[in-house]
Structures are given as C-alpha cells and as structure tokens.
C-alpha atoms as a PDB file:
ATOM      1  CA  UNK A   1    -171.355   0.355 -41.607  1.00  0.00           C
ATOM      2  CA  UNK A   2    -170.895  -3.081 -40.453  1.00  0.00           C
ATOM      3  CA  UNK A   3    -167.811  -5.249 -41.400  1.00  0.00           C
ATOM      4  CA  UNK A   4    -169.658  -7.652 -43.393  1.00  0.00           C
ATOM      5  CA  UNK A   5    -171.193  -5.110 -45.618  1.00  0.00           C
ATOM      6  CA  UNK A   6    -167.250  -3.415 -45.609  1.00  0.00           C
ATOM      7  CA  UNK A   7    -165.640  -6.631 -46.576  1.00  0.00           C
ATOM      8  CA  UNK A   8    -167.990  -7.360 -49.326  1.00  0.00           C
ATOM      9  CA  UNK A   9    -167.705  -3.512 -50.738  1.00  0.00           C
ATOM     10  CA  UNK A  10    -163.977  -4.216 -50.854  1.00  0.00           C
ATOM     11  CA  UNK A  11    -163.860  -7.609 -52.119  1.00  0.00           C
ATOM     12  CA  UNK A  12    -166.649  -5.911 -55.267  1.00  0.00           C
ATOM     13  CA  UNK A  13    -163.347  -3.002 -55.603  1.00  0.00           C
ATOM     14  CA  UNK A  14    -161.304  -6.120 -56.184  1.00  0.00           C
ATOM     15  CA  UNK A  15    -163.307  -7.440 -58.654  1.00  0.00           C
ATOM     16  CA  UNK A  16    -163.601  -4.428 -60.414  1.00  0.00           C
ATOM     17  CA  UNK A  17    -159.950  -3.633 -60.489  1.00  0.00           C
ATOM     18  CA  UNK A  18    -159.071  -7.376 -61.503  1.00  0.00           C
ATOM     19  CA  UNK A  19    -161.775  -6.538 -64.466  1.00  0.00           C
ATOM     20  CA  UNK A  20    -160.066  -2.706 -65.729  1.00  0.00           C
ATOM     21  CA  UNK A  21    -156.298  -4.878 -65.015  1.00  0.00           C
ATOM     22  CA  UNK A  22    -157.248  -7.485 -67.334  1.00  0.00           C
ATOM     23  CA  UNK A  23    -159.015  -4.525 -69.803  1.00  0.00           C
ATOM     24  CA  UNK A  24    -155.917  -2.722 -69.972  1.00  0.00           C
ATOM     25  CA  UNK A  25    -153.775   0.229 -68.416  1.00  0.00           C
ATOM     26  CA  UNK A  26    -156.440   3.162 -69.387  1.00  0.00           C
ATOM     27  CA  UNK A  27    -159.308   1.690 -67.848  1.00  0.00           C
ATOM     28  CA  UNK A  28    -157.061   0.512 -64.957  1.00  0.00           C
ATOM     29  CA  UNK A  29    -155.789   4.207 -64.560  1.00  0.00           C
ATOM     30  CA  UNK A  30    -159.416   5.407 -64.300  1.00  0.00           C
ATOM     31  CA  UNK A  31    -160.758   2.954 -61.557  1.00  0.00           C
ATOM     32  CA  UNK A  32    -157.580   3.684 -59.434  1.00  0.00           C
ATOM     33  CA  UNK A  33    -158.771   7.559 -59.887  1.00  0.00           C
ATOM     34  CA  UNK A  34    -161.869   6.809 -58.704  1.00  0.00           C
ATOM     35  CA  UNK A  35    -160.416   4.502 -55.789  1.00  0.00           C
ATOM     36  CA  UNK A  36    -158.933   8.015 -54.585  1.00  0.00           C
ATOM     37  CA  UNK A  37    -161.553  10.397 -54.849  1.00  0.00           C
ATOM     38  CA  UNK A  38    -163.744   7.652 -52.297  1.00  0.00           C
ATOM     39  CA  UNK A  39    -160.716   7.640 -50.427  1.00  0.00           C
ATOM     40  CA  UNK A  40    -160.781  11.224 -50.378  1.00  0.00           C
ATOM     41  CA  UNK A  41    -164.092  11.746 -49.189  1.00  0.00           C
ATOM     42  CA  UNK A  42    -163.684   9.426 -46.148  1.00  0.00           C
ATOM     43  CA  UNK A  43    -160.210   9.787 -45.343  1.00  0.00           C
ATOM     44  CA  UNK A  44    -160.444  13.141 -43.139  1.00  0.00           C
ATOM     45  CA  UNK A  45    -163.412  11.988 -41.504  1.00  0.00           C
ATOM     46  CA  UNK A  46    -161.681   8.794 -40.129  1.00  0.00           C
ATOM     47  CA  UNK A  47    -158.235  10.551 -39.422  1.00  0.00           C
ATOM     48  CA  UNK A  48    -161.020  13.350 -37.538  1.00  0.00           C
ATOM     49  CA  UNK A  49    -159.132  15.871 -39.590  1.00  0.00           C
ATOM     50  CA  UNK A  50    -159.913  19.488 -38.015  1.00  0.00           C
ATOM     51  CA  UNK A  51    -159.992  21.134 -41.453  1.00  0.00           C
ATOM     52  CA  UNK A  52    -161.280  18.009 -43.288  1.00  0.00           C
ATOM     53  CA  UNK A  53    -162.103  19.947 -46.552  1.00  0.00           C
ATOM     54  CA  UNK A  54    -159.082  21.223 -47.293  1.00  0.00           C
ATOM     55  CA  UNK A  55    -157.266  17.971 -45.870  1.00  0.00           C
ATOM     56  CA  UNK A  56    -159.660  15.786 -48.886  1.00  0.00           C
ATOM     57  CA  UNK A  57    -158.451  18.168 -51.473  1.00  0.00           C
ATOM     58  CA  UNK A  58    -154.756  17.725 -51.223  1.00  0.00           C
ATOM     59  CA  UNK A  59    -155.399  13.578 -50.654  1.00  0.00           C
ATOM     60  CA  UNK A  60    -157.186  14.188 -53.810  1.00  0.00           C
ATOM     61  CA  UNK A  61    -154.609  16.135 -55.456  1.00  0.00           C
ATOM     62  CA  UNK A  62    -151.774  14.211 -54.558  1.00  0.00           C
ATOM     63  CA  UNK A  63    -153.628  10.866 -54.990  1.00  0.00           C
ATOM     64  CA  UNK A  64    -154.818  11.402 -58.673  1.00  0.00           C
ATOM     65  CA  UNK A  65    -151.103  13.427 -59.328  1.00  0.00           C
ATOM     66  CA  UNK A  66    -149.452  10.137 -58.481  1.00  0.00           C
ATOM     67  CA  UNK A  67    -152.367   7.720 -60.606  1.00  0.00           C
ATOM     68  CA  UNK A  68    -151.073  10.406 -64.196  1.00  0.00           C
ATOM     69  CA  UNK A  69    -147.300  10.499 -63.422  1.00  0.00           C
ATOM     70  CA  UNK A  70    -147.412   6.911 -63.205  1.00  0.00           C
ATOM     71  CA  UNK A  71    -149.899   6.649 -66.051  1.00  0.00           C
ATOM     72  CA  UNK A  72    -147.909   8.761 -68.606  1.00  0.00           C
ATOM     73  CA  UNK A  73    -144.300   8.125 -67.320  1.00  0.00           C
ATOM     74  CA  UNK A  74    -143.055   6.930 -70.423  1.00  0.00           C
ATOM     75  CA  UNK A  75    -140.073   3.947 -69.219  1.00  0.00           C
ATOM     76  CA  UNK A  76    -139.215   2.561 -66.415  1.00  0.00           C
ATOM     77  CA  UNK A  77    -138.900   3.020 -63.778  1.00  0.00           C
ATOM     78  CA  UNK A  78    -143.001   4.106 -63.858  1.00  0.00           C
ATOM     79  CA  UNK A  79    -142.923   5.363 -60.539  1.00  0.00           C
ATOM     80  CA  UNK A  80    -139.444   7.833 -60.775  1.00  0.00           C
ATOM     81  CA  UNK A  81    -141.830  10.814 -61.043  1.00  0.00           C
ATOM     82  CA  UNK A  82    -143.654  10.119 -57.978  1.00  0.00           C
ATOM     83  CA  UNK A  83    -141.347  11.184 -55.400  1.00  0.00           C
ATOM     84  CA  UNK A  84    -142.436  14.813 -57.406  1.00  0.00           C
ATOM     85  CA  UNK A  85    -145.573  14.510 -56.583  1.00  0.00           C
ATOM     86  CA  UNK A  86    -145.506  13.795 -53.506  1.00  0.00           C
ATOM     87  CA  UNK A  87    -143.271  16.222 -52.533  1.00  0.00           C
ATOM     88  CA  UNK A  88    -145.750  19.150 -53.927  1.00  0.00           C
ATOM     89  CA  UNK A  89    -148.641  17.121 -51.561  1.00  0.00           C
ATOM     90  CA  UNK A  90    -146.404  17.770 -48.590  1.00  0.00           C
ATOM     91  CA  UNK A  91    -146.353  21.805 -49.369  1.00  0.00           C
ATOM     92  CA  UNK A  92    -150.034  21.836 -50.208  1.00  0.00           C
ATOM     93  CA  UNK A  93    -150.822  20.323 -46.799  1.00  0.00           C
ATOM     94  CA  UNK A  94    -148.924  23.164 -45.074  1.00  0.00           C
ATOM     95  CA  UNK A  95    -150.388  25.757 -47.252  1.00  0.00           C
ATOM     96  CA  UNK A  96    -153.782  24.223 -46.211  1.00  0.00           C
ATOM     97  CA  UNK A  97    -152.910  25.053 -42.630  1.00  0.00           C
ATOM     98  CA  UNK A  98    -152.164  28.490 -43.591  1.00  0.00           C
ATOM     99  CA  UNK A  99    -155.850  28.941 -45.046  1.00  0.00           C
ATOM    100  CA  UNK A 100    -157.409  27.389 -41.863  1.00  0.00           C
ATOM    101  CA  UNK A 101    -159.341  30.199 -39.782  1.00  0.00           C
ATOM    102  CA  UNK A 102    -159.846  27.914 -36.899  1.00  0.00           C
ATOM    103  CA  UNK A 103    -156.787  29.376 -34.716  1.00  0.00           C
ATOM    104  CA  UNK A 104    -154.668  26.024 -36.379  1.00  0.00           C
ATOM    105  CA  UNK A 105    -155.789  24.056 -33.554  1.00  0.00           C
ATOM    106  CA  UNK A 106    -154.450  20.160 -33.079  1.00  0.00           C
ATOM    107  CA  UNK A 107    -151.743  21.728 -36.415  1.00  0.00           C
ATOM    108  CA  UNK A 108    -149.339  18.867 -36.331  1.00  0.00           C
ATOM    109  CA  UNK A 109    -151.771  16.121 -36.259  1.00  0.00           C
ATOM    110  CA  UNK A 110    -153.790  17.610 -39.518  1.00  0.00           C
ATOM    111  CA  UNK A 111    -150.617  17.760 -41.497  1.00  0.00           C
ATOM    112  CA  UNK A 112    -149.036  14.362 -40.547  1.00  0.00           C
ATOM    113  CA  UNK A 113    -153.098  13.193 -41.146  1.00  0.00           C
ATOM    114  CA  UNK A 114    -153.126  14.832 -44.622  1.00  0.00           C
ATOM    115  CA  UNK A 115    -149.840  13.701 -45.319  1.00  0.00           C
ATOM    116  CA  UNK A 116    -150.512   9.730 -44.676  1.00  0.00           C
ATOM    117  CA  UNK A 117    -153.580  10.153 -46.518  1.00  0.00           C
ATOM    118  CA  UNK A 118    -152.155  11.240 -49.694  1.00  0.00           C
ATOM    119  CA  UNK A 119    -149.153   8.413 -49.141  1.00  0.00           C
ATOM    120  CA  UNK A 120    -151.933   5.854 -48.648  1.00  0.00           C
ATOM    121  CA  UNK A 121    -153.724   7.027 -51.604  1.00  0.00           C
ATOM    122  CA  UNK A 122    -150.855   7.337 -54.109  1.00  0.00           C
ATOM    123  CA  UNK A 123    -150.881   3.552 -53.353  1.00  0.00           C
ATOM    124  CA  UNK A 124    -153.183   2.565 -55.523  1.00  0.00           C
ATOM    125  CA  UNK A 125    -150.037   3.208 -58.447  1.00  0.00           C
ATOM    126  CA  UNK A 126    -148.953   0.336 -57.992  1.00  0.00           C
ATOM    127  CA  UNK A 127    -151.644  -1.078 -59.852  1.00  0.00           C
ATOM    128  CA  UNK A 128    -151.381   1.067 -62.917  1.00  0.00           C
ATOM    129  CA  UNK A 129    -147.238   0.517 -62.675  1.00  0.00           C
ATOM    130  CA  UNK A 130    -147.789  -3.399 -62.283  1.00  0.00           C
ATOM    131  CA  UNK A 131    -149.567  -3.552 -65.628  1.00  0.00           C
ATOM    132  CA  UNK A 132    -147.538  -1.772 -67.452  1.00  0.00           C
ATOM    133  CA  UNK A 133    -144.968  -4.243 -66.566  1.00  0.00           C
ATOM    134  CA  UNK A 134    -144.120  -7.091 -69.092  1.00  0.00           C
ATOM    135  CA  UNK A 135    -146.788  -9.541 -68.034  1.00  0.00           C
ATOM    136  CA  UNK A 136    -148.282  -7.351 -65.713  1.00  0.00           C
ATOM    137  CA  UNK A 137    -151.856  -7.389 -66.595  1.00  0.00           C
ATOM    138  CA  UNK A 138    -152.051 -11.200 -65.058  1.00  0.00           C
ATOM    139  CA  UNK A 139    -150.279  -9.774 -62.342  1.00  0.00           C
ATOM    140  CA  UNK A 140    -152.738  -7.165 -61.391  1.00  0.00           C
ATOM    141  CA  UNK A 141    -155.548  -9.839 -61.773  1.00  0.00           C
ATOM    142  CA  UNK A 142    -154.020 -12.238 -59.894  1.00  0.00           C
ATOM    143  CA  UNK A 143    -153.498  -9.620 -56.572  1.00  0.00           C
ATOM    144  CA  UNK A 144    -157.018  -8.964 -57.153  1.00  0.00           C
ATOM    145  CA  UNK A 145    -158.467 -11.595 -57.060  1.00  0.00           C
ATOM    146  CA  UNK A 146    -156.454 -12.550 -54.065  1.00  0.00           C
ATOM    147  CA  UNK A 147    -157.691  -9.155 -52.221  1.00  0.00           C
ATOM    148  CA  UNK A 148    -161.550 -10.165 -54.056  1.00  0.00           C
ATOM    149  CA  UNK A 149    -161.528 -13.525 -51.474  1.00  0.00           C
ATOM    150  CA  UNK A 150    -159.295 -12.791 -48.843  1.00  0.00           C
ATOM    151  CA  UNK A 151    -161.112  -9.770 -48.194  1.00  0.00           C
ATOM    152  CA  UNK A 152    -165.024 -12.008 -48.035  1.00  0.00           C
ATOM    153  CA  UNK A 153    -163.518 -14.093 -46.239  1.00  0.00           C
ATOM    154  CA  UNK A 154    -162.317 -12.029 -43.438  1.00  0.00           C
ATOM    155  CA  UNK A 155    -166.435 -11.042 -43.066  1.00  0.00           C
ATOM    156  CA  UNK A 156    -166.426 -14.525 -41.704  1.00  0.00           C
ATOM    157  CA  UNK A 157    -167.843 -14.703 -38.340  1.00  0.00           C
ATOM    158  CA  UNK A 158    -166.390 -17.205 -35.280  1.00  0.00           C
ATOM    159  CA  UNK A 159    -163.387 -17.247 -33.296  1.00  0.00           C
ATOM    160  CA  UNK A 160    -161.042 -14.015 -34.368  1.00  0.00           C
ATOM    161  CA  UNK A 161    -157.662 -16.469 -34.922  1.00  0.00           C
ATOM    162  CA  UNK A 162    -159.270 -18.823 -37.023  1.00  0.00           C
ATOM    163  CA  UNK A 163    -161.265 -16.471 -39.270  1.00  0.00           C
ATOM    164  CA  UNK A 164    -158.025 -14.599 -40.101  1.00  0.00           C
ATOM    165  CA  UNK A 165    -156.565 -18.160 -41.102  1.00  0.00           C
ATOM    166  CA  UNK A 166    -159.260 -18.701 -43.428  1.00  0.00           C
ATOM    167  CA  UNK A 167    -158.900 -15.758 -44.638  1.00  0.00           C
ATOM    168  CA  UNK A 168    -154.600 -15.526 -45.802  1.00  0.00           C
ATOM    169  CA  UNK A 169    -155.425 -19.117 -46.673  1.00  0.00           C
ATOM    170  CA  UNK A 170    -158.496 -17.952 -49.034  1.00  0.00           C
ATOM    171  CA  UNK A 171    -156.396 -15.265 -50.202  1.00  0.00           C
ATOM    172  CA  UNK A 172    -153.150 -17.410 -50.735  1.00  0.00           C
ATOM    173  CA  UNK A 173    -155.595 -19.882 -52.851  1.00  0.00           C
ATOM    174  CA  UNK A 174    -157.262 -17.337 -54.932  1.00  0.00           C
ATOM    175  CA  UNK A 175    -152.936 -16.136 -56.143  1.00  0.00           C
ATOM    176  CA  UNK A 176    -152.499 -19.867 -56.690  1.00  0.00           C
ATOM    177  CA  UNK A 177    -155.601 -20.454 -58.817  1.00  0.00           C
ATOM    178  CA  UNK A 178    -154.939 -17.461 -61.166  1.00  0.00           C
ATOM    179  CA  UNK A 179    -150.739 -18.518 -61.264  1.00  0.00           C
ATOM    180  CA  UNK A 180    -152.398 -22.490 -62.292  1.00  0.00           C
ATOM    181  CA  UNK A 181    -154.357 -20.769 -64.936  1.00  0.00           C
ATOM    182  CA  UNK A 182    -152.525 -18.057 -66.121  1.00  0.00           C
ATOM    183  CA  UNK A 183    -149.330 -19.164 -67.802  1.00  0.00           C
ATOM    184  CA  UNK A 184    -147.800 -15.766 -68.113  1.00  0.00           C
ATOM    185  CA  UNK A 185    -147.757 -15.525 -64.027  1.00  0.00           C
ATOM    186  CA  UNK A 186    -145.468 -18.458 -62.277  1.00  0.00           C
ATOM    187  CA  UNK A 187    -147.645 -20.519 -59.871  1.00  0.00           C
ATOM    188  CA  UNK A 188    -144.978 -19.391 -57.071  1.00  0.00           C
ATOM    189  CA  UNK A 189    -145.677 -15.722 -58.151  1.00  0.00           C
ATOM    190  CA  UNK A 190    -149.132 -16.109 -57.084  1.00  0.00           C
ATOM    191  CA  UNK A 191    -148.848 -18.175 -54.458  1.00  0.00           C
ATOM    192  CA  UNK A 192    -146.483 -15.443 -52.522  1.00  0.00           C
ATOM    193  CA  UNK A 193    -148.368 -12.704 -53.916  1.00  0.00           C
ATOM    194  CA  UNK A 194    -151.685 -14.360 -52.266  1.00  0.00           C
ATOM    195  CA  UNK A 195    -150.167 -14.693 -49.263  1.00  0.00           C
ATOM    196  CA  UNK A 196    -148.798 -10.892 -48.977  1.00  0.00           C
ATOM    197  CA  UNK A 197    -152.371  -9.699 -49.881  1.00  0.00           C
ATOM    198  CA  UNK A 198    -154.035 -12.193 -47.073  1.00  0.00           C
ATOM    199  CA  UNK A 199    -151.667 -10.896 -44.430  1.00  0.00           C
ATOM    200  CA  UNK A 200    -152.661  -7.506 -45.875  1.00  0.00           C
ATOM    201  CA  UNK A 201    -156.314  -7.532 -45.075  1.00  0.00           C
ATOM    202  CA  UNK A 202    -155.940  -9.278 -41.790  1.00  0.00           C
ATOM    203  CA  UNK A 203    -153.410  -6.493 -40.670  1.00  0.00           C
ATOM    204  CA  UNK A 204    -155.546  -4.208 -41.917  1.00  0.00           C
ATOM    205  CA  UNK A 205    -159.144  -5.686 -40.398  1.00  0.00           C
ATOM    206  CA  UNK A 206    -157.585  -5.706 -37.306  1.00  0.00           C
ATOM    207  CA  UNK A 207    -156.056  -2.143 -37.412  1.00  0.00           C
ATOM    208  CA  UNK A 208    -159.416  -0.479 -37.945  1.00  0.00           C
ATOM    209  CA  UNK A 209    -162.130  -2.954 -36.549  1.00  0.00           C
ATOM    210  CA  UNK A 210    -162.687  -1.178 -33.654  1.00  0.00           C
ATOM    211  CA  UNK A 211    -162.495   2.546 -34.666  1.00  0.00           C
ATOM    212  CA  UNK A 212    -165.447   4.190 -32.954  1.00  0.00           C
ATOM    213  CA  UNK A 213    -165.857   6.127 -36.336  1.00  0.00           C
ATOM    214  CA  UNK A 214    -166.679   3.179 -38.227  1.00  0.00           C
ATOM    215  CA  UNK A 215    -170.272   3.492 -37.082  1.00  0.00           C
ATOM    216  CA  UNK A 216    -170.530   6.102 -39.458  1.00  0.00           C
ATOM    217  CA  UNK A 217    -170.967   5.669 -43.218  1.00  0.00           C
ATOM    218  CA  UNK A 218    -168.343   8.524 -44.742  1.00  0.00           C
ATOM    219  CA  UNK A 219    -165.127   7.204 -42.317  1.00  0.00           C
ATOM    220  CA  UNK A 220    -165.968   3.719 -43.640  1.00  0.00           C
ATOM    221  CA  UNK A 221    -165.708   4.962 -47.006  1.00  0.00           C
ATOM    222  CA  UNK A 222    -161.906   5.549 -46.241  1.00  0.00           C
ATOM    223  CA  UNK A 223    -161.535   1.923 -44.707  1.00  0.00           C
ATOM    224  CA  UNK A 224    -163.105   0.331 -47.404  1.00  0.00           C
ATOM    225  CA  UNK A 225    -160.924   1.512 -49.799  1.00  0.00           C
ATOM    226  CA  UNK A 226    -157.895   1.268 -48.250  1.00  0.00           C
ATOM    227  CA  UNK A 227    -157.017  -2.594 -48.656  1.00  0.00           C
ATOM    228  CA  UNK A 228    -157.269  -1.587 -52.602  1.00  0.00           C
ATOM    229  CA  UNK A 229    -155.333   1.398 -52.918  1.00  0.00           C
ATOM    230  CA  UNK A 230    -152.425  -0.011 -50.303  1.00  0.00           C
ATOM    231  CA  UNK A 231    -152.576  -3.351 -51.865  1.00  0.00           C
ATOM    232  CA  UNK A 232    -151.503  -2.317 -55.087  1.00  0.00           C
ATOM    233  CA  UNK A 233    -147.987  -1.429 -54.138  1.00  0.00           C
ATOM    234  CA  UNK A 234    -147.670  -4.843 -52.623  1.00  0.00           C
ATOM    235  CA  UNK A 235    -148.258  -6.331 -56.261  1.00  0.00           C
ATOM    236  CA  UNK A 236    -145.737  -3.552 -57.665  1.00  0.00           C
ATOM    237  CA  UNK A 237    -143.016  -5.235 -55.038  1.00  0.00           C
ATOM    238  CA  UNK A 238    -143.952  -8.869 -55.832  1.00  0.00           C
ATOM    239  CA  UNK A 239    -143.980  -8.010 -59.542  1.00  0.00           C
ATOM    240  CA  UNK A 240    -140.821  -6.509 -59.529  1.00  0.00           C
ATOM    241  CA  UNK A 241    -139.300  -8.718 -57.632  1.00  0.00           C
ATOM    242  CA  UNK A 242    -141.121 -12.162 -58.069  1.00  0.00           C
ATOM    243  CA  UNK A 243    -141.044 -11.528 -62.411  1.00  0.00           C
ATOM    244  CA  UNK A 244    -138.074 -10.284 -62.502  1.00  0.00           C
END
C-alpha cells in the first residue's frame, strides 16, 4: 500500500472520529472499538509476530478492555481503571506463549510485540476520555481535524524536510481554525494541540516509511491506524492540561 493511499485512509479515520467526537461519547466509544480491531488485524503482521493469532487477540482484548473501562468509568479520573486492564493484557500475552506449539521460538520479542501493541491500541482512550471532559467534544474535533490535514498533507510529494513542514504547519492550522471557530476551545488550545498532532504524524511517517512490510496490505492496516489510536492520548494530555 503506497503512502499516499495510507495518508489519505488516515486522514478519512480523522474525519470520521472528528464526526462520532462531535456526535457524542457512545458513537465516539464505538469508532475507537473499531480503530482497534483494524489495528488488531495488522498489528502482528507488521511487528512479524511468530504466533500472530494469538498475539491479535490479546491487542484486541486489551485494546477494546481499555475503550469500556474508560467508557463506563463513572468520574474522573476516566482512565484510573486502565492500569487494570492493562495489567490483565500483560498476563494474557504470556499465557499466549504458553499455548504456542511452535517450540516458543524468538519468545521475548512476541511478548514485548504483543505487549506494545495492546499499549498502542489502548491509545485510542484518550479520545473517548477527552470528550467526556467538560468541553471535550470540541476538543476531540479539533485534534481531529488537525490529524484529518496534517496527515494529507504529509502524502505530499518533494523534498522530505519541506513536506514534513507543510505538513506540522497544515496540522498546526487545521487546531487554530477549529480554536477561531469554536468558542468552547481557546485559540491557544488548538494551536498547541495542532502542533503536537503535526509533529505526531511526521514522527510517525518517518518511523515506518520504509518498513519492507509495508508493501503488503494487512501490515499497513496497523500503520494506518496508528496515528489515530496514539493521537488520542496526545489530546487527553493537551486537554487536561491546556483546559484545565
């Protein structure tokens, strides 16, 4: 899958998340599930997981886990019961080596791999905790739409420095816009918050850019995802910190 058709797949996720954050926290709740089961399916694949099904069902377990606690937590903090959760991912992933058959080959690398891939997908709470803040809704669309153009922009082609400047600076305009029109969210809330997200997706394009794996269409499943899930915590922080 090429970056251009990535990009645009993850700046659509944006959309769609800005869309269920502006809808409410329910519908918000069930995109972020659905953020982790795509996760799930590509995840193993581009972390070349030895016992990758296995490996998607505790991301998957751990990933939606996290998206209820946070969901159904009823005060703040929303995210107190996900240290819980996580914790019960860490002992699935070793009881998932004890199922393996394979002689546990390449062991510590498959739990650490399952491991970051349930971290990285209980990521996408942050979403679901940021609008359940007080103004929090205008929050989550204002992160997304950030992620929405910083992350078609970054599809950009020409020199590699100047396309990642276009592309915190795309990002860093799209926070502003929604901070100008939103009252509820203070134009240096999204101004900041724009410019986390476009560092975001430039760290993150040039992380993975030039896995070998990402010739295939499953592992770039997992990369696609991945600016929306992690991104979400980064508008938890800035809400928390930026509103309070």
């Amino acid at each position: 899958m090429s970056v251009e058709t990535r990009s645009v797949l993850t700046a659509v996720l944006a959309a769609v998340v800005a869309v269920a954050g502006y809808l409410g926290v329910l519908p918000l709740a069930g995109v972020s599930g659905a953020l982790v089961l795509v996760l799930t399916v590509g995840w193993p694949a581009l972390a070349a997981l030895p016992f990758r099904p296995g490996a998607g069902a505790v991301v998957a377990l751990g990933g939606l886990g996290s998206v209820a606690a946070v969901t159904f937590t009823a005060e703040q903090p929303y995210l107190q019961h996900m240290a819980l959760v996580l914790a019960g991912a860490v002992v699935l992933a070793f009881v998932n080596e004890l199922l393996r058959r394979d002689g546990r080959l390449r062991m510590v690398e498959s739990v650490s791999g399952t491991v970051a891939g349930t971290v990285l997908a209980s990521c996408v709470t942050g979403w679901v905790a940021t609008a359940r803040l007080e103004g929090g809704r205008e929050l989550v669309v204002a992160g997304a739409v950030a992620l929405a153009l910083g992350s078609a922009a970054v599809a950009l082609r020409g020199r590699t420095w100047l396309v990642y400047v276009i592309t915190v600076a795309a990002a860093t305009g799209g926070g502003t816009l929604v901070g100008w029109v939103l009252p509820s969210v203070e134009l240096l809330a999204g101004t900041v918050l724009g410019v986390g997200v476009g560092v975001l997706v430039v760290a993150m394009h040039a992380l993975f850019d030039r896995f070998p794996a990402l010739r295939h269409r499953i592992p770039s499943l997992a990369v696609t995802v991945l600016p929306v899930t992690v991104s979400g915590l980064l508008v938890y922080v800035a809400g928390r910190v930026l509103a309070a």
